[in-house]
Protein backbone atom coordinates (compact mmCIF):
# COMPACT_ATOMS: atom_id res chain seq x y z
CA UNK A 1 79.30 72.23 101.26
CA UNK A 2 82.54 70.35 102.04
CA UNK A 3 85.23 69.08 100.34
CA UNK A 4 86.10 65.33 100.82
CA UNK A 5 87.80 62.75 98.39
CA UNK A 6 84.18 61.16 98.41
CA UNK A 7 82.55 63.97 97.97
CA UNK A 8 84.67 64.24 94.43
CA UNK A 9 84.26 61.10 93.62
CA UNK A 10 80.56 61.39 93.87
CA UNK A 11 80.72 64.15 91.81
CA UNK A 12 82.57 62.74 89.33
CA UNK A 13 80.05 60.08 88.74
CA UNK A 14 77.22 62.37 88.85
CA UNK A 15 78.28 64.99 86.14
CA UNK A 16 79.48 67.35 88.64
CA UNK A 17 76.11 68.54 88.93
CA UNK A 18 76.07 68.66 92.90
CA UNK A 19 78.43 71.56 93.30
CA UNK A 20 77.43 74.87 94.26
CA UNK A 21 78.42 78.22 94.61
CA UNK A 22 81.48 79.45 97.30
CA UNK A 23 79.80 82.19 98.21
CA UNK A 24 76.83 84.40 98.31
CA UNK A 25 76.04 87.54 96.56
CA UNK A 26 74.56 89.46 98.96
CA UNK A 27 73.11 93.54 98.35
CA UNK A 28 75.25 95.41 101.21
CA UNK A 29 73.33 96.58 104.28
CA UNK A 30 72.73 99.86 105.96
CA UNK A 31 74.76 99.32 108.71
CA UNK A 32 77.27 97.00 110.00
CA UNK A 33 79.71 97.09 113.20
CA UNK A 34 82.96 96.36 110.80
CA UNK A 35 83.22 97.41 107.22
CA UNK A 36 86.77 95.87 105.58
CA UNK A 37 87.86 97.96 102.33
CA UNK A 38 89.16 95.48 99.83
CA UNK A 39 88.75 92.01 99.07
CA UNK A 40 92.01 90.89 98.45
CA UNK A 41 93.50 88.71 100.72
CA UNK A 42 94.73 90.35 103.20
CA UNK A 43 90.89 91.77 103.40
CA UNK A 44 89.09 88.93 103.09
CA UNK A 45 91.78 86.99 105.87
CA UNK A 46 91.13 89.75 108.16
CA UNK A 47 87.03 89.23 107.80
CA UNK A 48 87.47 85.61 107.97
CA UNK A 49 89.87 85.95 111.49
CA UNK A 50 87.04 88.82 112.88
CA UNK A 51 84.21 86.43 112.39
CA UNK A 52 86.32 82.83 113.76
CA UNK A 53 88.34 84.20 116.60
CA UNK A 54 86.06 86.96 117.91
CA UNK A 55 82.61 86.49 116.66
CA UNK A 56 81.73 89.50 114.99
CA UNK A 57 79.47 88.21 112.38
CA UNK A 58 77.88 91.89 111.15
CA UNK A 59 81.04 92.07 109.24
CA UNK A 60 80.98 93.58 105.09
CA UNK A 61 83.94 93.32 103.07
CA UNK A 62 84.03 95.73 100.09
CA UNK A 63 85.17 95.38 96.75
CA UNK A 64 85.51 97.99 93.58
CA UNK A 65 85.73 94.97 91.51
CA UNK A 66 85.77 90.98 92.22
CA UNK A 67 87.49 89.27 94.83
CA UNK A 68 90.81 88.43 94.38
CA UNK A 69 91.67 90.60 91.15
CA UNK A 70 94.42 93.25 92.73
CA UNK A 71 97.69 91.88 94.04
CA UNK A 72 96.32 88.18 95.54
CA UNK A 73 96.04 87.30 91.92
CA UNK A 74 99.60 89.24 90.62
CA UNK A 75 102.19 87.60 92.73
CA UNK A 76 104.64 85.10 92.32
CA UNK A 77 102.93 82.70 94.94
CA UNK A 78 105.67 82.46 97.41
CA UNK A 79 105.79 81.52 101.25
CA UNK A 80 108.61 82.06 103.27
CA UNK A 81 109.67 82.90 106.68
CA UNK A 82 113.42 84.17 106.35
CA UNK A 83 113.62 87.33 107.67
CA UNK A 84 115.97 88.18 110.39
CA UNK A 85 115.15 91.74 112.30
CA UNK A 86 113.07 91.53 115.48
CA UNK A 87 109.46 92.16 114.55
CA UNK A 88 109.50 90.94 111.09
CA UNK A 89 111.12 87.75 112.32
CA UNK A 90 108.18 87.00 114.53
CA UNK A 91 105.59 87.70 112.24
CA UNK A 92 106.20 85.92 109.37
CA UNK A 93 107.26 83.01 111.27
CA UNK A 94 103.41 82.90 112.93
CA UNK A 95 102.42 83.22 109.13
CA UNK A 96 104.25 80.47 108.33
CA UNK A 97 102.53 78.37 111.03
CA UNK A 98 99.12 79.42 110.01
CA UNK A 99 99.70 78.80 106.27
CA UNK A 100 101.02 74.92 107.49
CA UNK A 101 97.48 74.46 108.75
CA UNK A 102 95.02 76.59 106.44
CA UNK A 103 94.01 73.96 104.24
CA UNK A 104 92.85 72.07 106.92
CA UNK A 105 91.14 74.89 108.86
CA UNK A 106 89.15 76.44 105.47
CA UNK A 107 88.48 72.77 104.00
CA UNK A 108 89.91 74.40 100.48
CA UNK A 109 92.84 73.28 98.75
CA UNK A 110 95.47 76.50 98.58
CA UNK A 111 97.89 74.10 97.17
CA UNK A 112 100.40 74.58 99.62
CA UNK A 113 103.60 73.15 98.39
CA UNK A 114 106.76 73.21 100.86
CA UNK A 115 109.21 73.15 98.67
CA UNK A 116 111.51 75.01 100.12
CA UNK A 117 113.16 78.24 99.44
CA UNK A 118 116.87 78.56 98.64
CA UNK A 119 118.80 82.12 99.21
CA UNK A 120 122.14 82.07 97.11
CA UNK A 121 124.94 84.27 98.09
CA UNK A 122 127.60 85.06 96.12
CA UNK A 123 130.51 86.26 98.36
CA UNK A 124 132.56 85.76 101.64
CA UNK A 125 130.35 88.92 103.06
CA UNK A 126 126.98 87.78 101.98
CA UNK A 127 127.44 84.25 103.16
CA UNK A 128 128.36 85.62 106.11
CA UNK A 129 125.18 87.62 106.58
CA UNK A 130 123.07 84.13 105.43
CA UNK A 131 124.78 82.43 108.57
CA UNK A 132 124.02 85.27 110.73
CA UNK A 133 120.38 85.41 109.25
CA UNK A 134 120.28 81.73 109.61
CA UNK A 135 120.91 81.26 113.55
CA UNK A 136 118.53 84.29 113.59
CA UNK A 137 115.65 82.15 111.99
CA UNK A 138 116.92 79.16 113.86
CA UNK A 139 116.90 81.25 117.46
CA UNK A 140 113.06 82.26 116.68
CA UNK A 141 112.53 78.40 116.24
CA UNK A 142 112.51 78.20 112.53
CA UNK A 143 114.16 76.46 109.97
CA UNK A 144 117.57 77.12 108.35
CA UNK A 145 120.71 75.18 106.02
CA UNK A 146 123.56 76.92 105.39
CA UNK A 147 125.21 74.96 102.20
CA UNK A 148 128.40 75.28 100.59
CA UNK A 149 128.63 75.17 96.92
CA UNK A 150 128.49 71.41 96.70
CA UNK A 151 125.36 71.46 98.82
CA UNK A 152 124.12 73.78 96.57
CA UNK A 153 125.07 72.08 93.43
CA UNK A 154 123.23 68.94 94.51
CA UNK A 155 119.87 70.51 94.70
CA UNK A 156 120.24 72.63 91.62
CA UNK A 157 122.37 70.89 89.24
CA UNK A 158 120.92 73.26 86.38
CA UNK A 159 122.74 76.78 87.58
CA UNK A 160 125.91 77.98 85.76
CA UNK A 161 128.62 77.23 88.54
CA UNK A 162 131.23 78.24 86.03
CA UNK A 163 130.26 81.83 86.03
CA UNK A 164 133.37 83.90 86.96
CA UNK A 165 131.74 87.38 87.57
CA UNK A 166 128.88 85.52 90.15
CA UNK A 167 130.44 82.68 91.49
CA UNK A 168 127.93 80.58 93.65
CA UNK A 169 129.53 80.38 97.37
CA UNK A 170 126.94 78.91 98.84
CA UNK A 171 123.11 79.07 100.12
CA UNK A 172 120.77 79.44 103.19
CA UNK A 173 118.07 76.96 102.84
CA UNK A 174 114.58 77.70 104.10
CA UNK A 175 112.86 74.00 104.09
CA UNK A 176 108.94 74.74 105.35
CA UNK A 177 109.07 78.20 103.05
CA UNK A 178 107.89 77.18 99.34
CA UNK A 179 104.41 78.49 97.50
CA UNK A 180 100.80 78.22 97.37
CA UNK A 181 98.21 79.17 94.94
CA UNK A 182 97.13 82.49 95.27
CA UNK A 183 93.61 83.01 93.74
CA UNK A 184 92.93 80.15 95.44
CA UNK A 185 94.28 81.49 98.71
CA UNK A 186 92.05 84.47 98.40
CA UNK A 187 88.78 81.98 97.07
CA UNK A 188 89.45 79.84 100.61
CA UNK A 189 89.31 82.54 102.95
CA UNK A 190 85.99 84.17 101.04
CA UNK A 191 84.37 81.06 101.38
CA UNK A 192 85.36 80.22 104.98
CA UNK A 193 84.76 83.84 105.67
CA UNK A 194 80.99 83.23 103.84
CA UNK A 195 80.24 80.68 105.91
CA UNK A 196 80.61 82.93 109.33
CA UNK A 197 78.29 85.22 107.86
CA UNK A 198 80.26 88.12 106.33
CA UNK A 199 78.64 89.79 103.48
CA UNK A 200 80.84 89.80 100.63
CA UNK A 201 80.51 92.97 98.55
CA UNK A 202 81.55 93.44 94.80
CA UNK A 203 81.31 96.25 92.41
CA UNK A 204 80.71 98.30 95.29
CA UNK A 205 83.50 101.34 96.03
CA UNK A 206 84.24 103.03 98.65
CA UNK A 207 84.66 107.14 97.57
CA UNK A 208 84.36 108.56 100.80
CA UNK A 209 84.99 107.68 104.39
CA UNK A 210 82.12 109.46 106.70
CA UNK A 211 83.70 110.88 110.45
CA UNK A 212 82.36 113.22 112.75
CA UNK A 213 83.66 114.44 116.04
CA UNK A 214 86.84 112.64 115.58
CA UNK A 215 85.28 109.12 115.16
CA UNK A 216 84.21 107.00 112.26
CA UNK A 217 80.54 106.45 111.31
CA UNK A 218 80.94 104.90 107.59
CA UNK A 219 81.44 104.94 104.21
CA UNK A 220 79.99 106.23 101.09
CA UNK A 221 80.24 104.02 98.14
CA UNK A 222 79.06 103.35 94.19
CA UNK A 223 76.04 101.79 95.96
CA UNK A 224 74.44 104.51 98.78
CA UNK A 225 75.87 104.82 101.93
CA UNK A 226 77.21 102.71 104.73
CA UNK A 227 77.35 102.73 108.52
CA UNK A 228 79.80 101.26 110.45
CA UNK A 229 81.37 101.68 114.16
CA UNK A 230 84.77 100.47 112.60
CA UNK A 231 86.44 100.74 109.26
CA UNK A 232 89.61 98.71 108.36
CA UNK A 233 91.52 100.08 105.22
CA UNK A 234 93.25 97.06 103.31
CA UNK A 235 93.87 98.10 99.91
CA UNK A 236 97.61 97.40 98.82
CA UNK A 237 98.58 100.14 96.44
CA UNK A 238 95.70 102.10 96.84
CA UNK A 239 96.33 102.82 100.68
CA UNK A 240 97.33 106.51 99.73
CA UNK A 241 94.65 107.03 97.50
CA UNK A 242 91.75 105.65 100.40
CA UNK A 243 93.39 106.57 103.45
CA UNK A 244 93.33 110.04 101.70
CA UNK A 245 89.55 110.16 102.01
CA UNK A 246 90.22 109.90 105.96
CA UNK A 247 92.48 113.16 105.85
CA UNK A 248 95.29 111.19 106.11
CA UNK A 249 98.66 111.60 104.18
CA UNK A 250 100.55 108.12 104.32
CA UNK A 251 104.00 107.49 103.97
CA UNK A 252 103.75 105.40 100.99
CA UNK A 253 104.50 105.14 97.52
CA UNK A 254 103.46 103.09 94.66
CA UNK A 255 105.54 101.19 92.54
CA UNK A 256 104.70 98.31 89.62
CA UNK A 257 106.10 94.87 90.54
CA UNK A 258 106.36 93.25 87.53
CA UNK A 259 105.92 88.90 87.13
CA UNK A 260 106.54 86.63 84.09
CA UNK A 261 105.57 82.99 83.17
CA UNK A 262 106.52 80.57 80.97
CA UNK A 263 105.22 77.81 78.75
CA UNK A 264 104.31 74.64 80.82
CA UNK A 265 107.43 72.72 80.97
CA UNK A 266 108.63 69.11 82.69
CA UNK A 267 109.56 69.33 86.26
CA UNK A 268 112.78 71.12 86.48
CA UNK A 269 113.24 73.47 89.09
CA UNK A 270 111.87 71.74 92.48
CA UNK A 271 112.46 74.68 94.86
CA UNK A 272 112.31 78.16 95.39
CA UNK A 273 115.55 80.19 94.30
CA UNK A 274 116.57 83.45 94.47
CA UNK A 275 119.80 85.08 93.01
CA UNK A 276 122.15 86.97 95.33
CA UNK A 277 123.38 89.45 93.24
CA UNK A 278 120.32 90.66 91.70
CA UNK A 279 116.42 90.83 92.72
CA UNK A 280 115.45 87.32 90.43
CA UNK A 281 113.62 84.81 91.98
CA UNK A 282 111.85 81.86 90.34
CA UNK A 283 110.13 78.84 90.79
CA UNK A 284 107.86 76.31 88.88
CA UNK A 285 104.12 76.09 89.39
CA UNK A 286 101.77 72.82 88.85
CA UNK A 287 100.94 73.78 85.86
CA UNK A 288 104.16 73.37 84.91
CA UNK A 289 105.57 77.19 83.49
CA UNK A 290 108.15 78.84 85.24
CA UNK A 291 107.46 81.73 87.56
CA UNK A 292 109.79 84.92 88.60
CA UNK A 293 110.29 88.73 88.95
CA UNK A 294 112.60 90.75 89.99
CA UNK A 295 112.81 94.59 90.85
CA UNK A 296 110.17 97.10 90.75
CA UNK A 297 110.03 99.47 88.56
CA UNK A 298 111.47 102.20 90.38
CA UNK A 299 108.73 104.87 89.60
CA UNK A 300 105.38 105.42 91.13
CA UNK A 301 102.48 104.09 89.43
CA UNK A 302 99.00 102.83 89.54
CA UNK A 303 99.02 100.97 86.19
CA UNK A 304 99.03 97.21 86.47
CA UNK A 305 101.48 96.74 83.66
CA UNK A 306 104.98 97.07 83.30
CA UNK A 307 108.17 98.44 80.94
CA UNK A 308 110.52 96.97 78.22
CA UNK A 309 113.64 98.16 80.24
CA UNK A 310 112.62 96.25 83.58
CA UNK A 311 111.50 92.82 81.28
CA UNK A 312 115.01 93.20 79.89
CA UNK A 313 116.77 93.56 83.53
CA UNK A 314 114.68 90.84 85.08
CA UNK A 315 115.66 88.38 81.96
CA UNK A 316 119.32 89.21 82.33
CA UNK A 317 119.77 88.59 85.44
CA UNK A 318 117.70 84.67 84.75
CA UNK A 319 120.22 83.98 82.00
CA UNK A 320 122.87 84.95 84.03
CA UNK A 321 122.09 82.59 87.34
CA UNK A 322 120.77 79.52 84.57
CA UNK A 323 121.16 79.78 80.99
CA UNK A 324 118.88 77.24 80.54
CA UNK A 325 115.45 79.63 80.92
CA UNK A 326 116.99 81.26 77.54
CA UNK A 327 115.41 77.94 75.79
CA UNK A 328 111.71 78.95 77.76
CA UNK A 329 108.86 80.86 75.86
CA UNK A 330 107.74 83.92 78.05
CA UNK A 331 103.71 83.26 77.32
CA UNK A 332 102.76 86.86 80.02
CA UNK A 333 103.70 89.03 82.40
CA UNK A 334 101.52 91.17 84.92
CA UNK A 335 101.90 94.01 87.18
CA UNK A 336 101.26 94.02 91.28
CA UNK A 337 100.83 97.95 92.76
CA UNK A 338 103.14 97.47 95.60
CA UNK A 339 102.63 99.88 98.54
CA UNK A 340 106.38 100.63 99.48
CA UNK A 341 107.34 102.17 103.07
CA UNK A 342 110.51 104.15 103.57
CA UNK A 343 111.88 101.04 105.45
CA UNK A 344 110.55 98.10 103.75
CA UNK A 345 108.40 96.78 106.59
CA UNK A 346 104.57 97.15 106.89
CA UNK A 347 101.85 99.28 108.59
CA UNK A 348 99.02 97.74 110.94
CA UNK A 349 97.74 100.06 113.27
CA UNK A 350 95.30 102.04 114.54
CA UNK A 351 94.27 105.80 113.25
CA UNK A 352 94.20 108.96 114.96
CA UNK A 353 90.43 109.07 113.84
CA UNK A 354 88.37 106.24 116.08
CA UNK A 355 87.18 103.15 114.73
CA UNK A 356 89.50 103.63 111.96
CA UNK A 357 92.63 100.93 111.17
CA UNK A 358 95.33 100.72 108.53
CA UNK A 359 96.43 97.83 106.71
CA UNK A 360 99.31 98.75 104.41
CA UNK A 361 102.69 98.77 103.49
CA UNK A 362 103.77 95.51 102.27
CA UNK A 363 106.37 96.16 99.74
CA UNK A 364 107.57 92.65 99.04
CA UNK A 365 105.78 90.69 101.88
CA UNK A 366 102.15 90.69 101.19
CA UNK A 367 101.47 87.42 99.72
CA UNK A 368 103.09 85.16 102.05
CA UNK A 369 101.64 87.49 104.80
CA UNK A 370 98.03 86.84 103.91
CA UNK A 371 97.33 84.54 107.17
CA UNK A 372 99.52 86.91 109.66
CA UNK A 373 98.34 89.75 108.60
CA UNK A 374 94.19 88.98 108.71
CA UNK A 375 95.10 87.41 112.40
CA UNK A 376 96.78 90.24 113.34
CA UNK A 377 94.84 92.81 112.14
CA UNK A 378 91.55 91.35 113.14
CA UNK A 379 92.69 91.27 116.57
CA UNK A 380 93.31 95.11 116.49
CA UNK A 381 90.63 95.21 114.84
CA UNK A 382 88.29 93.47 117.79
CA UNK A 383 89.75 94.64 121.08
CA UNK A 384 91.93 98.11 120.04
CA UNK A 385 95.21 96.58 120.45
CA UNK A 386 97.98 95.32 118.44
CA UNK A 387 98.56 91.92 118.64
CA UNK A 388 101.85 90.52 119.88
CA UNK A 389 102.95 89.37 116.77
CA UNK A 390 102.53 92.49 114.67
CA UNK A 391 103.21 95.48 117.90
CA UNK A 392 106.35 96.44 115.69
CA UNK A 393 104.79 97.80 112.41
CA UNK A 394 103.44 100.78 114.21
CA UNK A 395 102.85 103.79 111.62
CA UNK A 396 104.53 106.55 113.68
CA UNK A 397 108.22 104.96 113.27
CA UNK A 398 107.78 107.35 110.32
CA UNK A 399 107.21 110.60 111.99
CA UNK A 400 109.67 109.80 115.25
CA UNK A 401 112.70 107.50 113.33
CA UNK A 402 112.06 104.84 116.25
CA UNK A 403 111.39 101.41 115.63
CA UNK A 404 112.28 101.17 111.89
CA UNK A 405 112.44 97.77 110.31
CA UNK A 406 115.01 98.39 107.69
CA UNK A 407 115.02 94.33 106.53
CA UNK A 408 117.50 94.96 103.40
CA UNK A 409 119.05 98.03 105.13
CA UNK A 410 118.00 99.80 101.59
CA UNK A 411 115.81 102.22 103.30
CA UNK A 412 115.33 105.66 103.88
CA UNK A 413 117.77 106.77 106.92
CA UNK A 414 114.87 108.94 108.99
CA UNK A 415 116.24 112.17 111.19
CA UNK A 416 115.23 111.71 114.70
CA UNK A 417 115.16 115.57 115.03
């Protein structure tokens, strides 16, 4: 089944009777030559990039629960390719690219909205930084506006410029960054992954991870046993919890992101903004409520819920940037289990156990990662080694202190000794 203006049309006429289902339902097999724990996206992007670019096609991904239900569907939908160290820069900048062209390559509308994403600073030393960022996203052929407060005022008419304590100085402007709809993001790459003939596996969890002799030979799961001659673990904020079925102790903690959303509302905030001097960030979605965060929660947990105090912090710091959200109804809010690394960056790499591969670590970056990250790891995945774009998010950094990505320079400081 494809999707064409005439094909909705038709549709439309006929009592939308013609549609059918995205994907199959299929009872998991005794053996496959890839098994891919989690069905989120970066799980289901990685099966979907296995089964395109290097034809594996005995591929099952595996899901505790339904597709799309863990942090795909608990985000705040935003794309962006802004960062500014060497490795991260490169990355998200071939995510970027991807996400410009999924739409067209899965035939499912992710609703991909370049909106652009605006970076306020709120200081002579932060604007500084933005410029040097800026020439760094510029130099690895990206996009990038440094305004002044006029520029800045244009676009966003709506922020308090008259605040004293956080004046607005300026802003780095990220045109081709903006948002997309993430359960559909994760519903596009199940059914172009579907299509290829991956097996798409719900209710079914992995408890065990079979090796012997130093290799991988399966999994054991809520519904028999498994064998497979590779394993790829791509869990989120469960990465400790799996990859501790392999033997393996990551460095990793996790942490509640919390997200909020408003009534519907007219069109009133057109891009992407985020407020120097605090973690807020916000934007509007189609359906018209307003949708931000801020910081984590700053304790580990598995709960996908939040607390009072961090509600109140994130909510301070909105009225504070535009005291116009005061007038919004907050209608929910939902927790993310974000899988924080010492230095902010993530993990795709191989295991010492064969056959094995990690997928992890994406503190703040996994959404807007989703395409990267399946590309990337389906490539180690395939042939054993790292592909160019991710060869920087190795998981020994850790255990040496070499190669850390320390993108907010908030990180752990490692001793090389």
């Amino acid at each position: 089944m494809r999707f064409s203006g005439l094909r909705i049309l038709r549709e439309g006429l006929s009592g939308n009777k013609g549609w059918t289902g995205h994907w199959r339902d299929p009872e998991p097999k005794a053996e496959y030559d890839a098994i891919i724990i989690g069905g989120g996206g970066h799980g289901l992007s990685t099966a979907y990039y296995l089964a395109r670019n290097h034809g594996m096609r005995n591929i099952a991904v595996l899901e505790k629960g339904y597709l799309g239900g863990g942090n795909i569907g608990r985000n705040t939908t935003i794309v962006r390719a802004n960062y500014f160290l060497e490795g991260n820069s490169q990355f998200y900048s071939h995510s970027l690219k991807l996400w410009e062209g999924l739409e067209e390559e899965l035939n499912y509308n992710v609703m991909m909205s370049q909106r652009g994403v605006l970076m306020l600073c709120h200081s002579d030393g932060q604007r500084d930084a933005f410029a040097r960022r800026g020439n760094a996203m510029l130099a690895q052929g990206d996009d990038a506006e440094l305004l002044d407060t006029e520029g800045v005022r244009r676009l966003l008419p709506y922020l308090d410029f008259e605040n004293t304590r956080f004046p607005i100085y300026g802003g780095l402007l990220h045109g081709r960054g903006g948002s997309a709809r993430h359960d559909a993001v994760a519903w596009g790459y199940a059914r172009g992954a579907d299509q290829l003939g991956v097996d798409l596996v719900q209710q079914c969890e992995v408890t065990g991870i079979d090796i012997e002799n130093g290799r991988v030979t399966g999994v054991q799961t809520s519904r028999g046993a498994i064998r497979a001659k590779k394993v790829g673990i791509v869990v989120a904020g469960r990465s400790s919890q799996v990859a501790a079925m392999a033997g393996m102790r990551l460095p990793i903690e996790s942490h509640v992101l919390q997200a909020f959303v408003t009534e519907g509302l007219k069109p009133v905030i057109d891009h992407v903004v985020s407020f120097g001097m605090g973690h807020f960030y916000i934007s509007q979605s189609d359906k018209g409520g307003l949708v931000f965060g801020g910081d984590l929660d700053f304790y580990a947990s598995y709960a996908q819920r939040g607390n009072l105090p961090m509600k109140e912090h994130v909510m301070e710091a909105g009225m504070t940037l535009m005291p116009m959200i005061g007038k919004a109804r907050v209608l929910r809010s939902w927790g993310g289990i974000m899988d924080m690394t010492p230095d902010g960056s993530p993990i795709i790499d191989r295991t010492e156990t064969e056959g094995l591969f990690l997928n992890c670590g994406w503190c703040y970056g996994g959404f807007k990662a989703v395409p990267g990250s399946g590309y990337a790891f389906s490539h180690l995945m395939a042939t054993g080694t790292p592909h160019d774009t991710a060869a920087a998010f190795r998981l020994d950094r850790f255990r040496t202190g070499r190669g850390l990505m320390d993108e907010e320079g908030t990180g752990a400081q490692h001793n090389l000794h």
